[in-house]
N, C-alpha and C. Protein backbone atom coordinates (compact mmCIF):
# COMPACT_ATOMS: atom_id res chain seq x y z
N UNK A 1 -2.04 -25.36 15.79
CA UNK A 1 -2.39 -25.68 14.43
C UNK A 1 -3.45 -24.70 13.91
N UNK A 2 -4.56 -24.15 15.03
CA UNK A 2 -5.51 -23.42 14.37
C UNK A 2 -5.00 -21.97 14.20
N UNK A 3 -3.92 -21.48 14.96
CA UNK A 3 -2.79 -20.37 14.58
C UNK A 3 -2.66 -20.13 13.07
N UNK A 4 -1.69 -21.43 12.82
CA UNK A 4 -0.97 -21.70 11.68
C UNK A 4 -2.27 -21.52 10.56
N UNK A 5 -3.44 -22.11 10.58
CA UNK A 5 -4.54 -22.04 9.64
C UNK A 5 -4.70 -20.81 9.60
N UNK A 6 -5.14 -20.04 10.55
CA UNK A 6 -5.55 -18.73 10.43
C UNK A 6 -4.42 -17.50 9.81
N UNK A 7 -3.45 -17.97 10.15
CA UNK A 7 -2.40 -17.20 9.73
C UNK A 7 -2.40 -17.09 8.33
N UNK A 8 -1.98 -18.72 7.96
CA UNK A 8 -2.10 -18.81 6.23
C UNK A 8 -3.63 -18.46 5.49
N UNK A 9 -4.18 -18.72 5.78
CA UNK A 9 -5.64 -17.86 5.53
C UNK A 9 -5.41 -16.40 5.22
N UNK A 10 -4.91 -16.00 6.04
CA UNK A 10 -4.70 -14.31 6.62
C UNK A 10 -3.22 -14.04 5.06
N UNK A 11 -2.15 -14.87 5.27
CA UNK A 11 -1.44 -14.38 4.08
C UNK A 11 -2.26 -14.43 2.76
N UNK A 12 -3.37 -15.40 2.24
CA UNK A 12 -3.49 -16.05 1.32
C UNK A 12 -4.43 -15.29 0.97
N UNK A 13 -5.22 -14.16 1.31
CA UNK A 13 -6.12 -12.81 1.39
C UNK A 13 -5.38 -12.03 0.87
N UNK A 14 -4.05 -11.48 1.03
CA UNK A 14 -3.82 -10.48 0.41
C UNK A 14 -3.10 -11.00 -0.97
N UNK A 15 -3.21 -12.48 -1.64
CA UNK A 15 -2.99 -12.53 -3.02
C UNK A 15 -3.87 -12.81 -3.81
N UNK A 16 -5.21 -12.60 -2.80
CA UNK A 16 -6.68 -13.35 -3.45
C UNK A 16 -7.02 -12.05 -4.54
N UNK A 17 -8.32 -12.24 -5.49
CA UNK A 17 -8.79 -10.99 -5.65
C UNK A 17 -10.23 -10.66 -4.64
N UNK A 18 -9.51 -9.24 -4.43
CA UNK A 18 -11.16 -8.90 -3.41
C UNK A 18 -12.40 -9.41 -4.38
N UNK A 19 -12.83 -9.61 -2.91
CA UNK A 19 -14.06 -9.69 -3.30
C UNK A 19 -15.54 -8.86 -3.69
N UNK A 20 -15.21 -8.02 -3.29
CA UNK A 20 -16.08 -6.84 -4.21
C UNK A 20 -15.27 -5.81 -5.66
N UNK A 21 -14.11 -6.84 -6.26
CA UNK A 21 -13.81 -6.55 -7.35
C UNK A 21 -14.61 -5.88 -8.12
N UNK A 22 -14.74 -5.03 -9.22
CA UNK A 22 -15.19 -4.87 -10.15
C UNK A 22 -15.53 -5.67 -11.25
N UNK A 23 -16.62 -6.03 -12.07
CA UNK A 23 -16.68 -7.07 -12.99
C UNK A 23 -16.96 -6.46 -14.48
N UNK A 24 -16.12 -6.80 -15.31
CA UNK A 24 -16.19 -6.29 -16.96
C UNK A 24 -14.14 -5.80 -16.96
N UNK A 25 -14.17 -4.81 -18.06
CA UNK A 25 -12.62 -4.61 -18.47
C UNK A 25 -12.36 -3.62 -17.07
N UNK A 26 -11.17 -4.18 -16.95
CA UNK A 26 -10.76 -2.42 -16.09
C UNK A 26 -10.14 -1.53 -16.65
N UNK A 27 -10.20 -0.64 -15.79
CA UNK A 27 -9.74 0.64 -15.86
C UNK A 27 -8.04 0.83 -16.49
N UNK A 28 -7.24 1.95 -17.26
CA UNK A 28 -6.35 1.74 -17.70
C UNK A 28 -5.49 1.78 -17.22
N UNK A 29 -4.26 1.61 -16.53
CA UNK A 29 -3.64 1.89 -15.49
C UNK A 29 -2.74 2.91 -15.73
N UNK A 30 -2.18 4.41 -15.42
CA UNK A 30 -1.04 4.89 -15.19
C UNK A 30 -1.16 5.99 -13.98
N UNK A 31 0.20 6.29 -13.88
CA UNK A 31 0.43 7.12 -13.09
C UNK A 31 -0.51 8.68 -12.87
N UNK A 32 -0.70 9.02 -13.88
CA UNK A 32 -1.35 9.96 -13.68
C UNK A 32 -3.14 9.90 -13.38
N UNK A 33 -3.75 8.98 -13.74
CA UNK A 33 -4.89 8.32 -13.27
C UNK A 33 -4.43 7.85 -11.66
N UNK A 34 -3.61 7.25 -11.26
CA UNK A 34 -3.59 7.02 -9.88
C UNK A 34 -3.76 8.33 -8.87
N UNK A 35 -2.60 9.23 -9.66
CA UNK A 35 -2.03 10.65 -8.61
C UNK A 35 -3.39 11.36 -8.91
N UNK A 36 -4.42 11.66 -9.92
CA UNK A 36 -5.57 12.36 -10.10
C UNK A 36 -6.33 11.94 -8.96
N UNK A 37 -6.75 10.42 -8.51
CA UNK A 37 -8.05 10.09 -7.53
C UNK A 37 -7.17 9.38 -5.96
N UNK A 38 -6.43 9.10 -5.85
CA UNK A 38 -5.88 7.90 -4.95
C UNK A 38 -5.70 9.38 -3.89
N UNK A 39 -6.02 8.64 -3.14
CA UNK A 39 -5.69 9.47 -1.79
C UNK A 39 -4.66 8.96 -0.50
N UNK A 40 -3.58 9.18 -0.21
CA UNK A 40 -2.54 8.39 0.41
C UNK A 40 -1.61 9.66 1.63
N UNK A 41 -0.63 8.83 2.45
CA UNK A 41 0.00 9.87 2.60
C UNK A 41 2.08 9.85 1.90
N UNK A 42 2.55 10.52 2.21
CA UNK A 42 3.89 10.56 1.24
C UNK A 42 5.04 10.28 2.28
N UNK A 43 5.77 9.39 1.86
CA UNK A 43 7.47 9.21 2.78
C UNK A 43 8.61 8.96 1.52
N UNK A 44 9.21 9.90 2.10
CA UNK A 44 10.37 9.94 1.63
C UNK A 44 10.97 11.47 1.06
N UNK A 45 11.72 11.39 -0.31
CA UNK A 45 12.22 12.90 -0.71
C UNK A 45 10.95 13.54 -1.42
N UNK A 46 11.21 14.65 -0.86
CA UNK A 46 9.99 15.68 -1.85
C UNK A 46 10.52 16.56 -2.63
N UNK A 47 12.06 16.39 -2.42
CA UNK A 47 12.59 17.49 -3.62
C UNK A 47 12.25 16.63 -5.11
N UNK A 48 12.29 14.96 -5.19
CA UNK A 48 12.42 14.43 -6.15
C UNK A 48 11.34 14.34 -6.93
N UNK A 49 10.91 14.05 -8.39
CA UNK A 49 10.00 13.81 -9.04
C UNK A 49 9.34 12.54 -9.25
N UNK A 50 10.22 11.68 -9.11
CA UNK A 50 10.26 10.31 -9.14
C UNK A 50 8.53 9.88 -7.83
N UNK A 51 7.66 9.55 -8.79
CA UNK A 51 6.97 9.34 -7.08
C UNK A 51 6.35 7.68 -7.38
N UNK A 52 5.98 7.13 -6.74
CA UNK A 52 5.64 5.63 -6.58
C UNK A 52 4.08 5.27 -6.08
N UNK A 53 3.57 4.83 -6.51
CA UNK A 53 2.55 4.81 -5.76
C UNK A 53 2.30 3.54 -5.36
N UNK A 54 1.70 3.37 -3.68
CA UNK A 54 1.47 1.57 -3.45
C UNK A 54 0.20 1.80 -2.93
N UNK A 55 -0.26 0.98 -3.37
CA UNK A 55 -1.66 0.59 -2.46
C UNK A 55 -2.02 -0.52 -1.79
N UNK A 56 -1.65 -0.61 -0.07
CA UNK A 56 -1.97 -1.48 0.36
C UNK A 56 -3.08 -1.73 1.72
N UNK A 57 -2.59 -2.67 2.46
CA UNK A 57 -3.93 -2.93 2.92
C UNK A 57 -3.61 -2.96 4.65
N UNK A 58 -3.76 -1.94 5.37
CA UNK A 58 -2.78 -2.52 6.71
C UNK A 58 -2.65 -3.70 7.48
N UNK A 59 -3.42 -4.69 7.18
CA UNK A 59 -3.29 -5.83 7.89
C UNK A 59 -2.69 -6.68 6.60
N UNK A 60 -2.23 -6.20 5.84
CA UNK A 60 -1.58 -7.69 4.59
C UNK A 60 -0.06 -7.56 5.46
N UNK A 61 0.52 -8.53 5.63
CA UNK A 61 1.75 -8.79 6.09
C UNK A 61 2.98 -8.92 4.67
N UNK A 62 2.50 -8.55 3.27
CA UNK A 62 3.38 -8.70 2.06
C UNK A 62 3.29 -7.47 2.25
N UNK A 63 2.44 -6.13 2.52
CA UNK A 63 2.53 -4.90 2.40
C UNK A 63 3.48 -4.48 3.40
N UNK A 64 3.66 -5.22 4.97
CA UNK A 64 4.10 -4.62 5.92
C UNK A 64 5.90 -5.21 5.65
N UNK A 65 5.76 -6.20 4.78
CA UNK A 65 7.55 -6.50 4.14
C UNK A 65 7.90 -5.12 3.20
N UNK A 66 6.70 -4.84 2.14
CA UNK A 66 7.45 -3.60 1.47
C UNK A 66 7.51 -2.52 2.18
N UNK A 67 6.87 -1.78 2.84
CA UNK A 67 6.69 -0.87 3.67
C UNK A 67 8.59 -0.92 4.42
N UNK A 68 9.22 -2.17 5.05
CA UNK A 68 10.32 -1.83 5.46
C UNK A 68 11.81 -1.73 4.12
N UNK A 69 10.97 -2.97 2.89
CA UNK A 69 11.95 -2.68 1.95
C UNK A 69 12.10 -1.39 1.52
N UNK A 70 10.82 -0.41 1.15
CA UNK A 70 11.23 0.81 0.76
C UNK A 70 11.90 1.76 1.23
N UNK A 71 11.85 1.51 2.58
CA UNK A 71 12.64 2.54 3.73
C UNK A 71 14.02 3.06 2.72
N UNK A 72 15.05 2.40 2.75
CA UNK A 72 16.21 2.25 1.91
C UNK A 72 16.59 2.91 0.93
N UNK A 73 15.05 3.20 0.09
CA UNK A 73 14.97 4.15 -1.48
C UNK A 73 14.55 4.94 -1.16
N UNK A 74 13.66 5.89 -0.04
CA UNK A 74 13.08 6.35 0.17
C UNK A 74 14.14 8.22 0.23
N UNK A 75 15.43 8.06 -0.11
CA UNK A 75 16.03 9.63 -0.17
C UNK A 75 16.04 9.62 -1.96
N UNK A 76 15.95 8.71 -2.60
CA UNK A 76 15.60 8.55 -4.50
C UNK A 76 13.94 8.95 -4.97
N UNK A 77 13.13 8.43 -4.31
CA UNK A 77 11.80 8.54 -4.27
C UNK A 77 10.95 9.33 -3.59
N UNK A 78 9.39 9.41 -3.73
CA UNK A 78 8.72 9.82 -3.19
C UNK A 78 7.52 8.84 -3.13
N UNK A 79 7.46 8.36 -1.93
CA UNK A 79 6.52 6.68 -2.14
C UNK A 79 5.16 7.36 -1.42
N UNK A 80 3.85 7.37 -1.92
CA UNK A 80 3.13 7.50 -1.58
C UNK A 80 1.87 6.22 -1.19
N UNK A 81 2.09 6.06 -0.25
CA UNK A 81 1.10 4.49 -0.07
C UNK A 81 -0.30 5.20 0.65
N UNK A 82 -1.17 4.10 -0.84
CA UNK A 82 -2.48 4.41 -0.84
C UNK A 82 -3.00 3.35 -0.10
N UNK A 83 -4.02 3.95 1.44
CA UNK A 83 -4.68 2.49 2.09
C UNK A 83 -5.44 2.11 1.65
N UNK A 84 -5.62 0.94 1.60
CA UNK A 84 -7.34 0.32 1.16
C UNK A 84 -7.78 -0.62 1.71
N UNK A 85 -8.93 -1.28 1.89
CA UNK A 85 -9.42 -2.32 2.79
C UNK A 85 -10.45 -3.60 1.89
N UNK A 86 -9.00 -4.41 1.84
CA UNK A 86 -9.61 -5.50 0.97
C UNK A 86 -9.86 -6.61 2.08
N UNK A 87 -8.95 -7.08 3.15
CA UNK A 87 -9.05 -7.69 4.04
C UNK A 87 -9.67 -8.11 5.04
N UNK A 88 -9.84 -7.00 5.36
CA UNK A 88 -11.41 -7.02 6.47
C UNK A 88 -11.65 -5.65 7.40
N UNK A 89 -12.84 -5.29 7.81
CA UNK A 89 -13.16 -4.67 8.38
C UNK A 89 -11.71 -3.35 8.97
N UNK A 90 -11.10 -4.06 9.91
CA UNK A 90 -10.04 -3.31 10.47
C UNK A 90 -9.08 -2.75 9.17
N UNK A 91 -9.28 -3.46 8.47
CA UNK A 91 -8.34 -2.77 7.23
C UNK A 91 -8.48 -1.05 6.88
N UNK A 92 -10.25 -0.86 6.75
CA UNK A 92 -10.25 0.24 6.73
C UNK A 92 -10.37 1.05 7.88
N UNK A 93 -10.27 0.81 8.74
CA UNK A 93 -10.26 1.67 10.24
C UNK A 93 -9.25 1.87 10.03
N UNK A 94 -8.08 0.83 10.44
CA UNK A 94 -6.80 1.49 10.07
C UNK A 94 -5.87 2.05 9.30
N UNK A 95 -6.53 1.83 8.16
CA UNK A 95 -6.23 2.85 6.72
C UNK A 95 -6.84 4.56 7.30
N UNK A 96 -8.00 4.57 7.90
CA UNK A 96 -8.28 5.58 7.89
C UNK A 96 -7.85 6.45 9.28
N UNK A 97 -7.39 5.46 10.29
CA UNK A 97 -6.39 5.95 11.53
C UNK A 97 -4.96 6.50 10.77
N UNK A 98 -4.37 5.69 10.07
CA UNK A 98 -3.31 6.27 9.64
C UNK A 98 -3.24 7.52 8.69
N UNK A 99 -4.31 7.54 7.95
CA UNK A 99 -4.80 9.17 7.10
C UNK A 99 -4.71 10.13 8.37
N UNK A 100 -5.51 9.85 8.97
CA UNK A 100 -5.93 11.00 10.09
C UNK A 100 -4.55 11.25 11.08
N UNK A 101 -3.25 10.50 11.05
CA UNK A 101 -2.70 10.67 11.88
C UNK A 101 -1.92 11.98 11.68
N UNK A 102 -1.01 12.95 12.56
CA UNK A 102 -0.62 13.62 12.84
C UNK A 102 1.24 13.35 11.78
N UNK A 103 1.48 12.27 11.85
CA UNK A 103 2.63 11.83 11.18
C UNK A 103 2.41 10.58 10.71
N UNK A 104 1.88 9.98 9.76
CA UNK A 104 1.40 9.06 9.02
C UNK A 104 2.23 8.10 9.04
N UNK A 105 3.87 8.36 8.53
CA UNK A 105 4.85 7.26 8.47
C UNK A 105 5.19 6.76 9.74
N UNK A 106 5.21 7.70 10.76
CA UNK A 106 5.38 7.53 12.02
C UNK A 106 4.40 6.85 13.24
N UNK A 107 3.13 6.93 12.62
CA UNK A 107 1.94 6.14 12.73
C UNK A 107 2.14 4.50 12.30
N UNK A 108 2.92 4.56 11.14
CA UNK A 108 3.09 3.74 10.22
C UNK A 108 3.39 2.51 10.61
N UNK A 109 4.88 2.84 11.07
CA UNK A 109 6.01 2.07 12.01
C UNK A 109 4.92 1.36 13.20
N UNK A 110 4.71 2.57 13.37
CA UNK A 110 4.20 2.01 15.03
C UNK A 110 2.89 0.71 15.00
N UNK A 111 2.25 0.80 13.74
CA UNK A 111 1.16 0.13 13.56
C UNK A 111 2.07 -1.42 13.41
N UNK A 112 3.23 -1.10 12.26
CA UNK A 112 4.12 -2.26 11.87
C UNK A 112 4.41 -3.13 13.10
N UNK A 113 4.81 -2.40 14.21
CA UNK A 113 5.76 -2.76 15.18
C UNK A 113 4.56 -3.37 16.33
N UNK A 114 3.36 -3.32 16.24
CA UNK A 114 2.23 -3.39 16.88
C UNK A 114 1.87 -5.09 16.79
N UNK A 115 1.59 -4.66 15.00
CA UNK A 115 1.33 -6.25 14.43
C UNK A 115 2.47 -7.45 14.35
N UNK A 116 3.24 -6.94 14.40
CA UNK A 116 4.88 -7.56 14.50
C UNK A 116 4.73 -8.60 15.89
N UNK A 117 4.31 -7.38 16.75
CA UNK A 117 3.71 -7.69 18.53
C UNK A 117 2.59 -8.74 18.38
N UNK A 118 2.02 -9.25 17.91
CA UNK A 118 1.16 -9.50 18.01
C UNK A 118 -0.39 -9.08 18.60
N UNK A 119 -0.08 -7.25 18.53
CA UNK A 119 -1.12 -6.24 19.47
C UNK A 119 -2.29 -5.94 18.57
N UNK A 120 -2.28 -6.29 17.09
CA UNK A 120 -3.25 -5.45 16.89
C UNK A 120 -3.00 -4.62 15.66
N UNK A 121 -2.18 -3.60 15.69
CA UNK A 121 -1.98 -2.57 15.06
C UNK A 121 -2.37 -1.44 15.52
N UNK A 122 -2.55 -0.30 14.80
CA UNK A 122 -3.15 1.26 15.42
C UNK A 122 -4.48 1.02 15.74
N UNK A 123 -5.09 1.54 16.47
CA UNK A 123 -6.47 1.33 16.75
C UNK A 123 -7.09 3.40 16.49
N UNK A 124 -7.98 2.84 15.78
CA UNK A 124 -9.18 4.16 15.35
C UNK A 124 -9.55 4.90 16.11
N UNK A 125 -9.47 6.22 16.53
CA UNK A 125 -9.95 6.79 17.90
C UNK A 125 -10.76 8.13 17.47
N UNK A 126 -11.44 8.26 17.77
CA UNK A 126 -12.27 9.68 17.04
C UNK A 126 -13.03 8.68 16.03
N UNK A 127 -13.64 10.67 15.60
CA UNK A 127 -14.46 10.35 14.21
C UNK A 127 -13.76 10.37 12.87
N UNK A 128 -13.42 9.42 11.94
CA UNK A 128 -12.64 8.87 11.33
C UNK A 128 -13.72 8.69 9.74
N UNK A 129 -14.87 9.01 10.05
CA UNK A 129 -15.66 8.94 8.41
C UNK A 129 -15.06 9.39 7.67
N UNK A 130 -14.81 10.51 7.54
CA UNK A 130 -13.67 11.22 6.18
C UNK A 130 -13.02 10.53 5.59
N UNK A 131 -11.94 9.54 6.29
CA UNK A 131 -10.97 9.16 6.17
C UNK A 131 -11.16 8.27 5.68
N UNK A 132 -12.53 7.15 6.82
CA UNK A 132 -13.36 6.15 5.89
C UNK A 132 -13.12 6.37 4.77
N UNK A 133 -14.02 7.33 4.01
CA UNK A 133 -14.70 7.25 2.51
C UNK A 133 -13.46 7.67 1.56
N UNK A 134 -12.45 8.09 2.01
CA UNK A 134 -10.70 8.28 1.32
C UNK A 134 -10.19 7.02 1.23
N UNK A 135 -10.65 5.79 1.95
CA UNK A 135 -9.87 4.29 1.84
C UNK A 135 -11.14 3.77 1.18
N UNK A 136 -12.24 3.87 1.31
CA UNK A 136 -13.61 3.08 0.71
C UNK A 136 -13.11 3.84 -0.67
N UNK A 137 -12.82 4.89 -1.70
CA UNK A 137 -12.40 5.55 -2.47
C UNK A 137 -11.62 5.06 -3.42
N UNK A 138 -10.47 4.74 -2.38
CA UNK A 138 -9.27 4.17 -2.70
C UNK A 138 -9.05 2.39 -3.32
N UNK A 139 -10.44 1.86 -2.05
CA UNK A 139 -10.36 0.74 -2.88
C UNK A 139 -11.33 0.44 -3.84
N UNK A 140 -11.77 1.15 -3.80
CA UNK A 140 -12.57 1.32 -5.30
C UNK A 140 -12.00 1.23 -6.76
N UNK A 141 -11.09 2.63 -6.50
CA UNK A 141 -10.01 2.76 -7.60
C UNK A 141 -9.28 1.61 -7.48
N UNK A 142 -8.69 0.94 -6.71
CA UNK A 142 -7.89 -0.71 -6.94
C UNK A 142 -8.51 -1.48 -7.46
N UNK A 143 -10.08 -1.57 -6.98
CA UNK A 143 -10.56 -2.52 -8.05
C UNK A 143 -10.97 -2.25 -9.37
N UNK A 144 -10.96 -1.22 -9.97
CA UNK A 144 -11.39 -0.29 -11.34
C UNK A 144 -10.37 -0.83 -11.38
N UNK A 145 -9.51 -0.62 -11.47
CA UNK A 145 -7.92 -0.87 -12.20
C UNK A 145 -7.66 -2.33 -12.77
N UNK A 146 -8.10 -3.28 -11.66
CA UNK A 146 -8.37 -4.62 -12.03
C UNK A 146 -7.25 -5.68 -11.02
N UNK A 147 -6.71 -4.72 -10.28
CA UNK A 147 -5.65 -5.27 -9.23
C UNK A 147 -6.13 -6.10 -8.69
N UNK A 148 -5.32 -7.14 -8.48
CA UNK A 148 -5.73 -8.70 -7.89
C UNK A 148 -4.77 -9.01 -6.60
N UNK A 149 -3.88 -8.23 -6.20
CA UNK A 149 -3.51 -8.61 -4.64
C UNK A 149 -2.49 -6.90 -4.29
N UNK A 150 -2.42 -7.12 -3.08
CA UNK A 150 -1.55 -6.21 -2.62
C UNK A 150 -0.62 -6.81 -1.78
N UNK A 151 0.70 -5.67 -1.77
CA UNK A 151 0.53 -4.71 -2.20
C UNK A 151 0.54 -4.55 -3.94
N UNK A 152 0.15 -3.30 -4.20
CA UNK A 152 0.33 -2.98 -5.89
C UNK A 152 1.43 -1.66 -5.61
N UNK A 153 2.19 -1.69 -6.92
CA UNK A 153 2.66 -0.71 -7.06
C UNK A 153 2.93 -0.18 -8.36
N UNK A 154 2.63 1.33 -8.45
CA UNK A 154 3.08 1.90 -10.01
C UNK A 154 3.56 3.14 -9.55
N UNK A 155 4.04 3.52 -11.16
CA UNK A 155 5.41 3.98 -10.88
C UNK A 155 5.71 4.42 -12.47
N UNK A 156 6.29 5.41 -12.58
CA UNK A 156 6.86 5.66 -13.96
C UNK A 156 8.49 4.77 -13.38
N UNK A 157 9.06 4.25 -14.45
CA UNK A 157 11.02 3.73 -14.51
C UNK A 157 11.10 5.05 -14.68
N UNK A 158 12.40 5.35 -13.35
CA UNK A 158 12.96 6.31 -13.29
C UNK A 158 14.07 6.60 -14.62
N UNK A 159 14.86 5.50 -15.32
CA UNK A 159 15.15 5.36 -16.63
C UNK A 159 14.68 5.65 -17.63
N UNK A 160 13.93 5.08 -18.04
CA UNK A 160 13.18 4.83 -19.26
C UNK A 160 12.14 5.89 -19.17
N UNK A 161 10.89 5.80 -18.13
CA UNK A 161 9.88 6.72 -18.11
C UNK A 161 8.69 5.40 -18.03
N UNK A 162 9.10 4.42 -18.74
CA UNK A 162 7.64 3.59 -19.00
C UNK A 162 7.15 3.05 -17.46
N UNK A 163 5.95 2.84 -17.52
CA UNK A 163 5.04 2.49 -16.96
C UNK A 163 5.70 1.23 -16.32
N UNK A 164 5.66 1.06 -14.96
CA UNK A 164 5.76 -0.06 -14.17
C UNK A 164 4.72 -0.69 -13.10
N UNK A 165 4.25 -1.66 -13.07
CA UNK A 165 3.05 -2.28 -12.36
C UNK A 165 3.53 -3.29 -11.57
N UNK A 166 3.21 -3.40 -10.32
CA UNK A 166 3.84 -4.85 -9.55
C UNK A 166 2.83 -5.08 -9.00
N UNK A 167 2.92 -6.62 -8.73
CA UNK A 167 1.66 -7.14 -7.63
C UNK A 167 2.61 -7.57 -6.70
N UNK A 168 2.23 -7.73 -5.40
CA UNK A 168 3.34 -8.42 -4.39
C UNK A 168 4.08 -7.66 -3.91
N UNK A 169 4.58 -8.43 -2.78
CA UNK A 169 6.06 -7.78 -2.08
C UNK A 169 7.27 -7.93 -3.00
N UNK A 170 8.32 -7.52 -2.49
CA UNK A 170 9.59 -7.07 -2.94
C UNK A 170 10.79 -7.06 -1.96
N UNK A 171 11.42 -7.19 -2.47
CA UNK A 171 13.19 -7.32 -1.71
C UNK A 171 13.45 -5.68 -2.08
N UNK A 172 14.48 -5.20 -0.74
CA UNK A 172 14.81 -3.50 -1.19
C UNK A 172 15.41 -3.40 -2.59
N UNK A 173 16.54 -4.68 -3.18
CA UNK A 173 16.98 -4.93 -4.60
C UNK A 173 16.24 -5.19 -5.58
N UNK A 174 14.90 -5.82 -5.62
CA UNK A 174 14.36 -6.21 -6.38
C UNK A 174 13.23 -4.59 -6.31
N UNK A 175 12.88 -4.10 -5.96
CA UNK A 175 11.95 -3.19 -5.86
C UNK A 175 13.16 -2.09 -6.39
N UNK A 176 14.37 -1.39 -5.96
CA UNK A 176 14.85 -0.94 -6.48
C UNK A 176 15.45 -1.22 -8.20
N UNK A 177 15.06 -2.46 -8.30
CA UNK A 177 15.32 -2.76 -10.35
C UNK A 177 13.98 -2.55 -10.77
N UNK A 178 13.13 -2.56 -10.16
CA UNK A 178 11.65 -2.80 -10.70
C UNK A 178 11.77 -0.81 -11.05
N UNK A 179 11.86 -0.39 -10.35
CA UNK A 179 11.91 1.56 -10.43
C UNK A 179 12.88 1.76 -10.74
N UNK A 180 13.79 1.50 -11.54
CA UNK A 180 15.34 1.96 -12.09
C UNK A 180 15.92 2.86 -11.23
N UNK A 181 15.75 2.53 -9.66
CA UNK A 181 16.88 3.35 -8.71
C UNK A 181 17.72 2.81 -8.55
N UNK A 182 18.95 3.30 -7.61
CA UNK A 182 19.87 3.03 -7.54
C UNK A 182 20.39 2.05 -5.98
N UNK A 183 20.01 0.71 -5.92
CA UNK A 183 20.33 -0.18 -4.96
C UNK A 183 20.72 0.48 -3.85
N UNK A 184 20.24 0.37 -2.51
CA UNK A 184 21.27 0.35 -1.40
C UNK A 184 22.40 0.00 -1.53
N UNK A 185 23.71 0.65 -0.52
CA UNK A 185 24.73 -0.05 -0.26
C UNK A 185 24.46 -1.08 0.96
């Protein structure tokens, strides 16, 4: 039972608003304000223009659902997920283990497949300050913006062009209508 508490606790964090939010109006949101300051690493096509931006948190378990929904879009897109550490402590260690890694997406998985395990996730090894102050950075800019859970995601519609904002996870279908791509088969 004290599992189950802690668990739901643990989901119910990443729809809270942090708590060192910003207080007054926020910041305006688009794409090009994100791609100017956000610091992340990139999966998927790089021939494409189309790019996405998410910002999440490595221990939110709604981030580690989109993280496998996007897989799917990921030859349409260019998804750049920004870490940040709203959650706790390890959030930004491992935001900033996965900056520093050698193959980030591939880091990625492995962190996924860790916590999945019930292991943990990636663990921080070295000196990792840099990387720190690139996720301390990062969630900064999430809270300027005025974002209230992760994951977040923006995005120009690959259609239209306009501005798209999500809070939450996503289905690979529903995340693919949200960015006017084109569904998995």
């Amino acid at each position: 039972m004290a599992a189950l508490a802690a668990c739901t606790l643990a989901l119910a964090a990443c729809k809270d608003t942090p708590a060192d939010a910003a207080k007054g109006p926020a910041t305006p949101v688009s794409v090009a304000a994100v791609s100017a300051e956000a610091k992340g690493f990139t999966v998927g096509s790089e021939m494409t223009v189309r790019r996405v931006f998410v910002f999440f948190d490595p221990q939110c378990p709604h981030c580690a659902q989109l993280w496998q929904a996007a897989k799917p879009l990921k030859s349409q897109a260019r998804f750049i997920w920004i870490p940040v550490g709203v959650m706790n402590e390890a959030s930004t260690a491992q935001g900033a283990a996965l900056l520093a890694a050698p193959d980030p997406a591939t880091a990625m998985d492995a962190h996924e497949a860790s916590l999945s395990a019930k292991q943990g996730g990636i663990t921080a090894v070295g000196d990792l300050q840099a990387q720190r102050a690139v996720v301390a950075a990062n969630t900064q800019l999430f809270n300027r913006f005025g974002f209230s859970s992760i994951p977040t995601i923006v995005a120009n519609h690959a259609q239209s062009g306009a501005l798209v904002s999500h809070e939450g996870g996503l289905s690979t279908g529903a995340l693919a209508a949200l960015l006017g791509l084109q569904p998995p088969n």
